[in-house]
Protein backbone atom coordinates (compact mmCIF):
# COMPACT_ATOMS: atom_id res chain seq x y z
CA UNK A 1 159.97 -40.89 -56.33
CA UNK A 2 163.42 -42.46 -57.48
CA UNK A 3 165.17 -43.74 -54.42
CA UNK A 4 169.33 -44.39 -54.68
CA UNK A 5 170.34 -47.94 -53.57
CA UNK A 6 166.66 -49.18 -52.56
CA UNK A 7 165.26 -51.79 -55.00
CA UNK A 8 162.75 -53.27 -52.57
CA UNK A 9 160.13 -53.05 -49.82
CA UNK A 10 158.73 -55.70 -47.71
CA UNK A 11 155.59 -55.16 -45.51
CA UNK A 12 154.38 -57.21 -42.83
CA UNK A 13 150.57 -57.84 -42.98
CA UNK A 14 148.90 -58.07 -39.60
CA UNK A 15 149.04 -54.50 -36.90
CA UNK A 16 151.13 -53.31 -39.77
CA UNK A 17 148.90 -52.65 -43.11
CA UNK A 18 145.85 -54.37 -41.81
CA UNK A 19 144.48 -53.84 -38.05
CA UNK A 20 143.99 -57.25 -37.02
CA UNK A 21 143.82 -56.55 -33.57
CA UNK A 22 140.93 -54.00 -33.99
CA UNK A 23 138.83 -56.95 -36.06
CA UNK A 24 139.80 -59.41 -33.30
CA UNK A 25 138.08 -57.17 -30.94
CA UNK A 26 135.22 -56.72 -32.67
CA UNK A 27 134.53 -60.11 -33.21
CA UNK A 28 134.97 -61.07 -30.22
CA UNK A 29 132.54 -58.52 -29.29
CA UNK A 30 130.09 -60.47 -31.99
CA UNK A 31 130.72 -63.39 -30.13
CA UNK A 32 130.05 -62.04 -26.78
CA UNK A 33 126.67 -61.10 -27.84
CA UNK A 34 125.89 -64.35 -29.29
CA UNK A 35 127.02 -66.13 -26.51
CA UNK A 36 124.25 -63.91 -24.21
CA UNK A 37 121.91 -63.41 -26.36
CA UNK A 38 121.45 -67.42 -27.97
CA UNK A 39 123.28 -69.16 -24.99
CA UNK A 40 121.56 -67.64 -22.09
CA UNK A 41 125.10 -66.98 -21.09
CA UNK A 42 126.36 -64.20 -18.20
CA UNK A 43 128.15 -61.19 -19.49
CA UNK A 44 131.04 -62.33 -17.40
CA UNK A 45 130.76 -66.02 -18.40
CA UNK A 46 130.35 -65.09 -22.70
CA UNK A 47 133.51 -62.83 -21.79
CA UNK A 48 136.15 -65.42 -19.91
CA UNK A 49 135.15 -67.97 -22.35
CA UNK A 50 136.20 -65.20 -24.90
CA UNK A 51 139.25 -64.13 -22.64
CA UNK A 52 140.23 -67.78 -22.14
CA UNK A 53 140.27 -68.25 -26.17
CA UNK A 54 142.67 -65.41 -26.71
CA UNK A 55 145.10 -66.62 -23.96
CA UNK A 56 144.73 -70.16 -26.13
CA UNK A 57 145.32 -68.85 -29.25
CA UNK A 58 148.71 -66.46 -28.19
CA UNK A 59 150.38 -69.70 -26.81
CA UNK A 60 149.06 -71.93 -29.66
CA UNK A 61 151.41 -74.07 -31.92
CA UNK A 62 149.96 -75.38 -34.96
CA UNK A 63 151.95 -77.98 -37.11
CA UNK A 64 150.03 -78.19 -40.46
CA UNK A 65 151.20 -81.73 -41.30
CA UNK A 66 149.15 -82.93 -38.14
CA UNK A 67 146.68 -80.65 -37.45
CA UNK A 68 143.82 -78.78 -39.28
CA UNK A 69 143.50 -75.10 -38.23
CA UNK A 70 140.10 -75.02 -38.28
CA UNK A 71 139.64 -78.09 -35.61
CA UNK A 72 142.43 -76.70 -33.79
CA UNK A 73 140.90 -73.84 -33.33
CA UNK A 74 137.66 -75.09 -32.75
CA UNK A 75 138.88 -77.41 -29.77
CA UNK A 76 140.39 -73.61 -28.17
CA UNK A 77 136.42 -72.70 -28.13
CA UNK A 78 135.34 -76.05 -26.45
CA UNK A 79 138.08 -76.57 -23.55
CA UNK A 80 137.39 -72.85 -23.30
CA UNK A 81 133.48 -73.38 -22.61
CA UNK A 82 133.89 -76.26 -21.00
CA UNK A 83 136.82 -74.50 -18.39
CA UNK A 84 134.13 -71.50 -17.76
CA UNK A 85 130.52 -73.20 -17.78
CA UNK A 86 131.74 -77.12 -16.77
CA UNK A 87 129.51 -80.11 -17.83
CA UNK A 88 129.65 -81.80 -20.94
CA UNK A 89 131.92 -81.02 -23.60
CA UNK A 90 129.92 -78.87 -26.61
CA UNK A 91 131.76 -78.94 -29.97
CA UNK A 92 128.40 -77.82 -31.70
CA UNK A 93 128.23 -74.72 -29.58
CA UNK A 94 132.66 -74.06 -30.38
CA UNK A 95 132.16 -74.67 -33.50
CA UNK A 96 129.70 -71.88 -34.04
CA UNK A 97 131.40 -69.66 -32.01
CA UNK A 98 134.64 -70.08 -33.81
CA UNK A 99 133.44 -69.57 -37.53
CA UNK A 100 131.01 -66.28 -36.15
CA UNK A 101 134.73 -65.19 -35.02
CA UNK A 102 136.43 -66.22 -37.55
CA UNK A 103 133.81 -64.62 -40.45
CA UNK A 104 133.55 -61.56 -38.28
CA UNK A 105 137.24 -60.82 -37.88
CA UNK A 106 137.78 -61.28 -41.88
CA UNK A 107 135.06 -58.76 -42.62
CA UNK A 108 136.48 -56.38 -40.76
CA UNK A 109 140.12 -56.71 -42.17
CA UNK A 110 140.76 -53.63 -44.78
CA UNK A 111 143.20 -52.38 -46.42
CA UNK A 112 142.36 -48.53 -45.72
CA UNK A 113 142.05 -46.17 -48.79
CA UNK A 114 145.31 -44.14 -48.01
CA UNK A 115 147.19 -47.40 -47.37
CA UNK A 116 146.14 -48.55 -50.98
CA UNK A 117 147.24 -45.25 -51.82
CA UNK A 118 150.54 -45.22 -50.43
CA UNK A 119 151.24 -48.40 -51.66
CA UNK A 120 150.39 -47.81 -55.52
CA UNK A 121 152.90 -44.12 -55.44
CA UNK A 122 155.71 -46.30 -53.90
CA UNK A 123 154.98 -49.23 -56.26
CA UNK A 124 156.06 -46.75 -59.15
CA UNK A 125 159.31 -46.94 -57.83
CA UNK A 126 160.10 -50.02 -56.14
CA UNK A 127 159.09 -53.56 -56.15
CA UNK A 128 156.58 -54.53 -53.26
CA UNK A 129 156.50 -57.78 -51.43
CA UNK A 130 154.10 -58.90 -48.56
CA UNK A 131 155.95 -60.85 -46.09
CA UNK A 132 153.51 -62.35 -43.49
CA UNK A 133 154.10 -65.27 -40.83
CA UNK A 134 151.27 -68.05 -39.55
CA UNK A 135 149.41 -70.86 -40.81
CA UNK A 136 148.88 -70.92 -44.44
CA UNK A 137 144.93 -70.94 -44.94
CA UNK A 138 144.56 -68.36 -42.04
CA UNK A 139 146.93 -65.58 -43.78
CA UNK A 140 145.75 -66.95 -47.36
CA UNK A 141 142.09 -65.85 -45.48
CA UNK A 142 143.43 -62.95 -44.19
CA UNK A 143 144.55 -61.43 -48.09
CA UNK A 144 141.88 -62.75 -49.76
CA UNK A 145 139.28 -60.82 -47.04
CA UNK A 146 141.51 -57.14 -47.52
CA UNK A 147 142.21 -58.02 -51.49
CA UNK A 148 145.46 -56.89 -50.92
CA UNK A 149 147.24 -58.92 -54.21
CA UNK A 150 147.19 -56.05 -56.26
CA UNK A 151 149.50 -53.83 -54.76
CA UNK A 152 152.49 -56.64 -54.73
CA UNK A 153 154.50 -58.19 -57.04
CA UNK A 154 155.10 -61.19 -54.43
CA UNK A 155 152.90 -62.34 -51.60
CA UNK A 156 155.32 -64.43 -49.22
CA UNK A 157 153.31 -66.60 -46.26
CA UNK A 158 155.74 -68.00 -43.72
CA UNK A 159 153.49 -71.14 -42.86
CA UNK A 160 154.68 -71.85 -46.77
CA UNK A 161 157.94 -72.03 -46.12
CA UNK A 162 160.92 -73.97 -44.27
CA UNK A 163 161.65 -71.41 -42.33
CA UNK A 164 158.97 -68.34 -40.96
CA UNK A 165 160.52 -64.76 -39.57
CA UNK A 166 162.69 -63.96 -38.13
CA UNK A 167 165.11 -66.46 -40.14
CA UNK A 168 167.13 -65.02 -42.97
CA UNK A 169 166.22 -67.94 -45.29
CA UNK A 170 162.57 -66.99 -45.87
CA UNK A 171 164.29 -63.19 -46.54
CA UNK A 172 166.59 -64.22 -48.74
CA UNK A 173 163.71 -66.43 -50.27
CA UNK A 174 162.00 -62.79 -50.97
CA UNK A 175 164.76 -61.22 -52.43
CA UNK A 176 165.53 -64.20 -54.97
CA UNK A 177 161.83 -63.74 -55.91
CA UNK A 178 162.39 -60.26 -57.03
CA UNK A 179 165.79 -60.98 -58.23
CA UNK A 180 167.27 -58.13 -55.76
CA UNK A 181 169.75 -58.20 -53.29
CA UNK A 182 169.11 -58.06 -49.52
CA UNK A 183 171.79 -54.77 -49.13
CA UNK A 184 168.88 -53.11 -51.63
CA UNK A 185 165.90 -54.63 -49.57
CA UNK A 186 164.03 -52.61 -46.67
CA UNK A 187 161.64 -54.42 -43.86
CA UNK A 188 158.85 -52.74 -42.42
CA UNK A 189 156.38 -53.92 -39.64
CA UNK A 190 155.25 -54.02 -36.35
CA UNK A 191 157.05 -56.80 -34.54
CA UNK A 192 160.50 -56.66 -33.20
CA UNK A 193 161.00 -59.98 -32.96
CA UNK A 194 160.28 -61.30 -36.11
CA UNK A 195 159.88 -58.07 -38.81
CA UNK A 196 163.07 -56.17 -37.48
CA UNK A 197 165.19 -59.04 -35.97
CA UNK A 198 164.31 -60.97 -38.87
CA UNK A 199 165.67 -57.94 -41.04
CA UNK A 200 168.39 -57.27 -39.45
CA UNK A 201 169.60 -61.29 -39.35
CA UNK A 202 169.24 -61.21 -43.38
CA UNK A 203 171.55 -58.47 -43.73
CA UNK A 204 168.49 -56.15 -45.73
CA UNK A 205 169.74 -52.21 -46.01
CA UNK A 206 167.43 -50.94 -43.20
CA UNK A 207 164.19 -52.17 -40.92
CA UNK A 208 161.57 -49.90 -40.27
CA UNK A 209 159.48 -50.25 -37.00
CA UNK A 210 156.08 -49.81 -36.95
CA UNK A 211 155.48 -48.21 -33.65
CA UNK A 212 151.93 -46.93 -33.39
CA UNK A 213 151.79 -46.05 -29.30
CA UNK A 214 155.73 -45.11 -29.37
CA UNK A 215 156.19 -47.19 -26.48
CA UNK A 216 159.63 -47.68 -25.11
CA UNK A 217 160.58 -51.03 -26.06
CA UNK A 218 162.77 -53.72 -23.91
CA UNK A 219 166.49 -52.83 -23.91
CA UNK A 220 167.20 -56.28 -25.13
CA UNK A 221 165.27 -55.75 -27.85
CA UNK A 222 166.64 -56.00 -31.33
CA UNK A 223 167.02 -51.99 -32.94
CA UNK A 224 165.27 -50.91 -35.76
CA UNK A 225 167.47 -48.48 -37.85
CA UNK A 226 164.18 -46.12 -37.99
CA UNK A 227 160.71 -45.85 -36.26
CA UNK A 228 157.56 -44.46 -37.61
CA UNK A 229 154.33 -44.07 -35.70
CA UNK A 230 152.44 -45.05 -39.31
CA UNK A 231 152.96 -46.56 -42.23
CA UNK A 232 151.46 -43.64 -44.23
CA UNK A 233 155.03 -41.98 -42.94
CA UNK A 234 156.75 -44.08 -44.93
CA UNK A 235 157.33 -42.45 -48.37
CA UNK A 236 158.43 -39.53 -46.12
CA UNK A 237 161.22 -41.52 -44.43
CA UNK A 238 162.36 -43.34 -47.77
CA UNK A 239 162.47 -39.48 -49.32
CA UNK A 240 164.78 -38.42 -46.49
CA UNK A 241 166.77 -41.59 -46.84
CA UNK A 242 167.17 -40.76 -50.50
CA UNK A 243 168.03 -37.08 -49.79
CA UNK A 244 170.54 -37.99 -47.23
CA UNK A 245 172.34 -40.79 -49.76
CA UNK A 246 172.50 -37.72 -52.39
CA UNK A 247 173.75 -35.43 -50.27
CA UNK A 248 176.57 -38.11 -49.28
CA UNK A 249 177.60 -38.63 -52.96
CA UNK A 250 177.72 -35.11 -53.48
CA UNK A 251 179.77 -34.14 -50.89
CA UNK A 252 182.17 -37.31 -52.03
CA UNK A 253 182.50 -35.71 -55.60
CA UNK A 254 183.32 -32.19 -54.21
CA UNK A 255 186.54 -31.51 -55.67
CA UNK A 256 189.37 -30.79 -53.33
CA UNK A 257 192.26 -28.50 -54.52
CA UNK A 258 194.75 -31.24 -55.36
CA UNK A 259 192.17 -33.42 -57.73
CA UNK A 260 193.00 -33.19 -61.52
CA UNK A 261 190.14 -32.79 -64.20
């Protein structure tokens, strides 16, 4: 596949080529159990401290340069506990809640078979770059656990940067990596807000959204220039691009009656 005017792809990492979501739930699920089965915990108490964590963890904001993720995230666990059951505050029983979460979530991140597919055809004829926001370690975690490296020729982790998606620097940052321009770059992923906004503020030559339950999104939402319900639809939509950008330049070179040869 030989695509006119697109050097470069960048993929988001989490609900785009990994389901993070789908491990979340699952190890909170792990946790759940524990929480019953070593804890003497309720069903409904193991699952508000669980629900409680989650709410925690969508509002939290981490500065590296203060904080360590793991205690951070640890400390989510214990005021969680300690909001549901009361008494005493139990780091002992957070922390091992937190790492059987943590371990269980990573072992469930994977790069599926057709993904790895998909990516090594479109690697034959375009550079690849893995553009993922959040905390360093946890994202450094996450592509270690789905041994995603070799499929990329540049693995970009916002919490490494100045500046995470959706500001143009840390896209502009990408394309000086692969020595491309941003007019010859395309975004895809899952997030409007940072993938497709981010995309669209760096000027790249189209954003794809990754829009698995085609829900209708906000009308103040930022707009993708295309929408695919998986990313194994991609090569498909890049082809069409292609075909459509051929068919332009052909009908530009038709001759017309008054052009000399």
């Amino acid at each position: 596949m030989g695509l006119q005017g697109v050097k470069a792809v960048f993929f988001d990492l989490d609900n785009t080529l990994v389901d993070t979501a789908a491990a979340g739930r699952r190890a909170i699920e792990e946790v759940v159990s524990a929480l019953q089965a070593k804890h003497h915990c309720g069903e409904g108490e193991a699952r508000a401290i669980c629900d409680r964590v989650r709410a925690k963890l969508l509002r939290e904001c981490h500065d590296p340069a203060t904080t360590c993720i793991t205690e951070l995230r640890i400390s989510h666990w214990e005021e969680a506990i300690q909001e549901t059951l009361g008494g005493q505050a139990n780091r002992s029983l957070a922390a091992e809640c937190y790492f059987l979460w943590k371990t269980t979530r990573l072992r469930h991140l994977t790069l599926a078979e057709d993904t790895r597919g998909m990516l090594t055809e479109l690697r034959k004829a375009v550079r690849l770059l893995l553009l993922t926001n959040g905390d360093r370690q946890t994202q450094r975690e996450k592509i270690e656990a789905c041994a995603c490296q070799p499929y990329f020729d540049a693995i970009v982790v916002g919490g490494e940067q100045k500046e995470e998606k959706p500001a143009p620097s840390i896209f502009h940052h990408c394309c000086d990596l692969l020595g491309v321009q941003p007019a010859e770059c395309i975004m895809v992923g899952d997030s409007l807000d940072t993938d497709i906004q981010g995309g669209l503020n760096a000027g790249l030559k189209a954003t794809v959204w990754l829009n698995k339950t085609m829900t209708t999104p906000l009308d103040t939402a930022p707009v993708p220039h295309y929408v695919i319900s998986s990313v194994l639809d991609l090569p498909a939509l890049l082809q069409k691009m292609d075909n459509k950008i051929n068919t332009n330049l052909e009908t530009s070179h038709t001759p017309s009656c008054n052009e000399v040869h």
